[in-house]
C-alpha atoms as a PDB file:
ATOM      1  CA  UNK A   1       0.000   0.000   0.000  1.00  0.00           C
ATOM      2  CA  UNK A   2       1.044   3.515  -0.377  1.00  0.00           C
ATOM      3  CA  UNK A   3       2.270   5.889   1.909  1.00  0.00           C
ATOM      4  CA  UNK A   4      -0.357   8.727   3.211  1.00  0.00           C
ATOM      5  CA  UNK A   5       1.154  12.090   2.311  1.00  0.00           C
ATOM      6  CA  UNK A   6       0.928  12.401   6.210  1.00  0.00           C
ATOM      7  CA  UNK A   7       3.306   9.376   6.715  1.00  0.00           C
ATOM      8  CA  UNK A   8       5.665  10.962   4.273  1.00  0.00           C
ATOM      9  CA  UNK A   9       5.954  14.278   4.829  1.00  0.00           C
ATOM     10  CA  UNK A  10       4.695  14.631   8.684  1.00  0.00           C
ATOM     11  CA  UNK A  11       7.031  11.525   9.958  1.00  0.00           C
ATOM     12  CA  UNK A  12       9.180  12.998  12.729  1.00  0.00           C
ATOM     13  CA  UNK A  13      12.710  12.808  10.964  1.00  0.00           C
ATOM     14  CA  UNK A  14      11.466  14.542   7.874  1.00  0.00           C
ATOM     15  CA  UNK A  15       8.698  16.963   9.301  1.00  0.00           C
ATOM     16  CA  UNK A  16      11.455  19.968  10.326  1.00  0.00           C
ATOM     17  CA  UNK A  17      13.301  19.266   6.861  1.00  0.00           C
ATOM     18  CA  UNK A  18       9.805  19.930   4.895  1.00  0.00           C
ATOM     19  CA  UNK A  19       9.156  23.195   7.626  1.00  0.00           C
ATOM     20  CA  UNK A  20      12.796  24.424   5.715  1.00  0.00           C
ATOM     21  CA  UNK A  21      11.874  23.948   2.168  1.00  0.00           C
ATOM     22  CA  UNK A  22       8.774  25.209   2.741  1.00  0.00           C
ATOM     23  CA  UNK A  23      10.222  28.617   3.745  1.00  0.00           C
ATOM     24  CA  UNK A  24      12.490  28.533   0.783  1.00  0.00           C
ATOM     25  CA  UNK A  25       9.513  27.968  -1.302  1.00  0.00           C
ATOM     26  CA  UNK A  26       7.503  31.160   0.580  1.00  0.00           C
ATOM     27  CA  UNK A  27      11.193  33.291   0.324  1.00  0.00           C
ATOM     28  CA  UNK A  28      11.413  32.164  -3.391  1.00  0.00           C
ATOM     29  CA  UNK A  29       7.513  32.726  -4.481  1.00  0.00           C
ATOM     30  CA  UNK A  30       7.702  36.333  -2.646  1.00  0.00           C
ATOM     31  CA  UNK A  31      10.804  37.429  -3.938  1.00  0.00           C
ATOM     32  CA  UNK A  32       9.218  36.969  -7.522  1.00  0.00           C
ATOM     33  CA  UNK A  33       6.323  38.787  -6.953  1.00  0.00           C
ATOM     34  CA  UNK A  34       6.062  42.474  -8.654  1.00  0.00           C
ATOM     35  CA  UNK A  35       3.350  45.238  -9.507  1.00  0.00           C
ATOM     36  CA  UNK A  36       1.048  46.589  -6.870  1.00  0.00           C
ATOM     37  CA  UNK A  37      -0.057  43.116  -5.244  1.00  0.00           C
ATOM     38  CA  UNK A  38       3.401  41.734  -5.323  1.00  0.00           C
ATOM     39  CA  UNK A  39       4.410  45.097  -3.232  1.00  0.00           C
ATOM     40  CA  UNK A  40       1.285  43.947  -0.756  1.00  0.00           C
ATOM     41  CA  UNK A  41       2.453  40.332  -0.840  1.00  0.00           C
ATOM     42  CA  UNK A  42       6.148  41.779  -0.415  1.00  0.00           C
ATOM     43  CA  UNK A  43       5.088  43.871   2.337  1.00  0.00           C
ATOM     44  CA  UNK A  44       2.933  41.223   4.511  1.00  0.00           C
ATOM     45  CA  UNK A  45       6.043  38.651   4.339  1.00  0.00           C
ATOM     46  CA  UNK A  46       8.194  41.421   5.967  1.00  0.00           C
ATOM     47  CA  UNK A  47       5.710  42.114   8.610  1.00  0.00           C
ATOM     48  CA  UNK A  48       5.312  38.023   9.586  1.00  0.00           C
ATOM     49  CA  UNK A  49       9.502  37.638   8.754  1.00  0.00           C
ATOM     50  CA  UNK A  50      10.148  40.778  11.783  1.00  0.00           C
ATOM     51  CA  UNK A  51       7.281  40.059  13.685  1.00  0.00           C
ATOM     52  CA  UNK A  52       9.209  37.810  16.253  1.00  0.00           C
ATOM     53  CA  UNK A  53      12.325  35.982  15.793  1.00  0.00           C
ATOM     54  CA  UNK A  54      11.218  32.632  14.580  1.00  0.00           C
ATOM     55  CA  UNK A  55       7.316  33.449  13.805  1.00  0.00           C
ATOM     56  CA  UNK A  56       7.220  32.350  10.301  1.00  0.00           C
ATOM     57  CA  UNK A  57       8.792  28.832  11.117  1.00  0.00           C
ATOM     58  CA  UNK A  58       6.924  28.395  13.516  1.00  0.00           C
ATOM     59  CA  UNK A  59       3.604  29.453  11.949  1.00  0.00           C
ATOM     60  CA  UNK A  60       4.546  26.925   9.231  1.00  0.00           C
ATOM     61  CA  UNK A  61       5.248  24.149  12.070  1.00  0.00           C
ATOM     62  CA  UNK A  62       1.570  24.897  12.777  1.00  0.00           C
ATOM     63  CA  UNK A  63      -0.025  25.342   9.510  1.00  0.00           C
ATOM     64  CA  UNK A  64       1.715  22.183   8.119  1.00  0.00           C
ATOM     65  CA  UNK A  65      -0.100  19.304   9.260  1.00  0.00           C
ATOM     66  CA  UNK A  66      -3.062  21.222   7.718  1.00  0.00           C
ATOM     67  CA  UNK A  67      -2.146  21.734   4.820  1.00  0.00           C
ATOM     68  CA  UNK A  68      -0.925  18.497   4.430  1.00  0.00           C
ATOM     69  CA  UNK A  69      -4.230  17.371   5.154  1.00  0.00           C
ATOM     70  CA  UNK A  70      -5.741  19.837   2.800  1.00  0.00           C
ATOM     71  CA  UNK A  71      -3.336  18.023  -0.226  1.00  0.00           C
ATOM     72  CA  UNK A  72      -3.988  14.314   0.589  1.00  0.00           C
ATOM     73  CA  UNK A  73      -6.997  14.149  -1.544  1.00  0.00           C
ATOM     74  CA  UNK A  74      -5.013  14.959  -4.410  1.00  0.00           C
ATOM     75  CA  UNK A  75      -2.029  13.269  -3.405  1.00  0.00           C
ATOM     76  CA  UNK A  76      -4.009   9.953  -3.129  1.00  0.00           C
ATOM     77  CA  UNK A  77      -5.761  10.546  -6.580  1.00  0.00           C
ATOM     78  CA  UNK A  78      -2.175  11.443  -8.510  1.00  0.00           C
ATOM     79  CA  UNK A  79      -1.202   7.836  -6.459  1.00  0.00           C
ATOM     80  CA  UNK A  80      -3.239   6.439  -8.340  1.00  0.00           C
ATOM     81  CA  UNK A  81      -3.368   8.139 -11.987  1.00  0.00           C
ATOM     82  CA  UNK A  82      -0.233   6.973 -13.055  1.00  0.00           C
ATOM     83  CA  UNK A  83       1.335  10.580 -13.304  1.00  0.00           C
ATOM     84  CA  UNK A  84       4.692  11.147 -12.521  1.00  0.00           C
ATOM     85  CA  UNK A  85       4.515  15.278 -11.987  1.00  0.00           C
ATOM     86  CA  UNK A  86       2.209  16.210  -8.368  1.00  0.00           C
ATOM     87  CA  UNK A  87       3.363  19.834  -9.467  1.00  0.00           C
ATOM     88  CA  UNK A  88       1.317  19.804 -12.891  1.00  0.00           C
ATOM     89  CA  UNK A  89      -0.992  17.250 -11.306  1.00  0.00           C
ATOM     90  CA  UNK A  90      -1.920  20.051  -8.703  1.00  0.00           C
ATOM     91  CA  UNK A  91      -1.870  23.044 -11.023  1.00  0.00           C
ATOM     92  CA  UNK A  92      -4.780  21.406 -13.386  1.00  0.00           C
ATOM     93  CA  UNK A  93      -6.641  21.924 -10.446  1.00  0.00           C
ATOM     94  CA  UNK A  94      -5.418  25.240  -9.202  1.00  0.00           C
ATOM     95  CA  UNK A  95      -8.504  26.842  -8.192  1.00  0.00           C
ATOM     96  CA  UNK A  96      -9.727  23.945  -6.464  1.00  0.00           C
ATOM     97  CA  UNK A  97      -6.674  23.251  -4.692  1.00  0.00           C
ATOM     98  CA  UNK A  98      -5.871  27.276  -4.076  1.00  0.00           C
ATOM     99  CA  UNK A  99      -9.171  26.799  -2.360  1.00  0.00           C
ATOM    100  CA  UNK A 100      -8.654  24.057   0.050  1.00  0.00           C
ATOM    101  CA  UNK A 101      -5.490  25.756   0.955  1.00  0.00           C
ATOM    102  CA  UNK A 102      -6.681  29.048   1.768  1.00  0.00           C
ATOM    103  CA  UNK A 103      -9.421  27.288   3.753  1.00  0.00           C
ATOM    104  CA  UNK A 104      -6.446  26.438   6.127  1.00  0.00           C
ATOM    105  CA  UNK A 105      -4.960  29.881   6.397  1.00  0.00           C
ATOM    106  CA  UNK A 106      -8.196  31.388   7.000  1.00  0.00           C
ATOM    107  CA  UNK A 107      -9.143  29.241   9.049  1.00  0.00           C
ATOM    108  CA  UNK A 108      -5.412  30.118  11.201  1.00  0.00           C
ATOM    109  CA  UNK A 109      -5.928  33.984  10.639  1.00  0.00           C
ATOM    110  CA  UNK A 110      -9.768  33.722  12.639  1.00  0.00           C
ATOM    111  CA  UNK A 111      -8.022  32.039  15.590  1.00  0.00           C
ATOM    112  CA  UNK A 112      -4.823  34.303  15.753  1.00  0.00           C
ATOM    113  CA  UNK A 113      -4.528  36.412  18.712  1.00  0.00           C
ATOM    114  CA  UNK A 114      -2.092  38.628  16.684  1.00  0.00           C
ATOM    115  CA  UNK A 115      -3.725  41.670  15.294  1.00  0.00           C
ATOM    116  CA  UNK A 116      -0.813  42.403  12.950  1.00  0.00           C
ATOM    117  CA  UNK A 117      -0.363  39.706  11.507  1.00  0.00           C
ATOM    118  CA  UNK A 118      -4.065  39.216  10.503  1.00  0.00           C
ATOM    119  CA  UNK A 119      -4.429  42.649   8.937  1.00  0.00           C
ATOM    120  CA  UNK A 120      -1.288  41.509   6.901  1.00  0.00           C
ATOM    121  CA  UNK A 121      -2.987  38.113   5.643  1.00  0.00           C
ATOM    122  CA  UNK A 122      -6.200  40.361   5.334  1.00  0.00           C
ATOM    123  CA  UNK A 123      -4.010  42.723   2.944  1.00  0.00           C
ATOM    124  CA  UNK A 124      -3.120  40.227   0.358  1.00  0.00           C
ATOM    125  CA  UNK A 125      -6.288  37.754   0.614  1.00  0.00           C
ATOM    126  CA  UNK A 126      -7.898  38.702  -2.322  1.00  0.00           C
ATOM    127  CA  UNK A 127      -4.955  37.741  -4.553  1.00  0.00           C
ATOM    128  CA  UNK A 128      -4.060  34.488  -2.343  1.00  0.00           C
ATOM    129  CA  UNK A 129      -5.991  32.479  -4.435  1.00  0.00           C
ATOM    130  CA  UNK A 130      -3.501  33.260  -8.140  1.00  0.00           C
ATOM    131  CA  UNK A 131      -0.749  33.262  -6.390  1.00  0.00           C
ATOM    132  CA  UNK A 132      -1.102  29.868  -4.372  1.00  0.00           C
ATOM    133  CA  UNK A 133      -1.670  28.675  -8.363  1.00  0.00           C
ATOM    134  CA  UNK A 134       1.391  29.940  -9.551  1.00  0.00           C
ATOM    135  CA  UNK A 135       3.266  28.237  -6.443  1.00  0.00           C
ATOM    136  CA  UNK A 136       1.497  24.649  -7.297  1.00  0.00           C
ATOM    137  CA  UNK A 137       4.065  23.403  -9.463  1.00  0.00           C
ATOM    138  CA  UNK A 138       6.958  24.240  -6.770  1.00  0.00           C
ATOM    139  CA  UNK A 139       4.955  22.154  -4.124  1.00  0.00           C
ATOM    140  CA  UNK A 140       4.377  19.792  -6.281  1.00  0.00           C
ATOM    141  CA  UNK A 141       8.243  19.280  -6.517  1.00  0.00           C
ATOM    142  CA  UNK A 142       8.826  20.014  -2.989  1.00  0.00           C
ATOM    143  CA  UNK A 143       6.345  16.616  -1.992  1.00  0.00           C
ATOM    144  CA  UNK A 144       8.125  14.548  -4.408  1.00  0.00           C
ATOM    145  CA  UNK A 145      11.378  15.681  -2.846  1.00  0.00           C
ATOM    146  CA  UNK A 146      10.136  13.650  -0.524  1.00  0.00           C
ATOM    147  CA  UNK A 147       8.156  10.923  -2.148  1.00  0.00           C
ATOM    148  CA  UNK A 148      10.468   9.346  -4.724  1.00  0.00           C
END
């Protein structure tokens, strides 16, 4: 049987290893941002990155198992299809996928007790959804990091 996308990416000696990519993934996506909502985008990733030493790692510590959870659906059905690219496999689905994603984050922005921080991820929530798209491919490649 396969492995879950839980057993692979959550298991205790690779979870912190996926935590690190995924912040080179977030450093990488932000960086290529431009135009007025990549300024927004730009700006919110500053506020979380000097919020408190350690925020944003942490944050993704949190957020991970959820958004691992939010992917398995689609990791079980690519499992299955035969494919051999979760990145392309994910992006013919963006808006669906964008979706269950930023179900997570909202979900993590209602029960933050930091004020800050939610009017940052309030600032740039109307163009989450396109840019989580354009990032698919990258986590795509990021679980099979992991997975082959």
């Amino acid at each position: 049987m396969a492995a879950t996308l839980q057993q692979i990416l959550l298991a205790p000696d690779v979870q912190p290893q996926v935590v690190t990519d995924c912040l080179t993934l977030i450093e990488e996506e932000v960086s290529e941002k431009s135009g007025v909502s990549g300024t927004a985008v730009k700006l919110a990733y500053k506020t979380a990155t000097t919020f408190a030493q350690g925020y944003l790692r942490t944050t993704v510590e949190n957020l991970l198992p959820d958004i691992v959870d939010a992917l398995a659906p689609y990791w079980a059905d690519f499992s299955t299809s035969g494919g051999s690219d979760f990145g392309d496999f994910l992006a013919k689905r963006g808006d669906e996928v964008a979706e269950a994603l930023l179900k997570v984050s909202d979900h993590h922005a209602e029960e933050s007790n930091r004020p800050v921080i939610v009017k940052a991820y309030q600032t740039v929530r109307g163009s989450a959804a396109r840019n989580i798209e354009a990032a698919l491919p990258a986590v795509g490649k990021l679980v099979l990091k992991y997975a082959a």
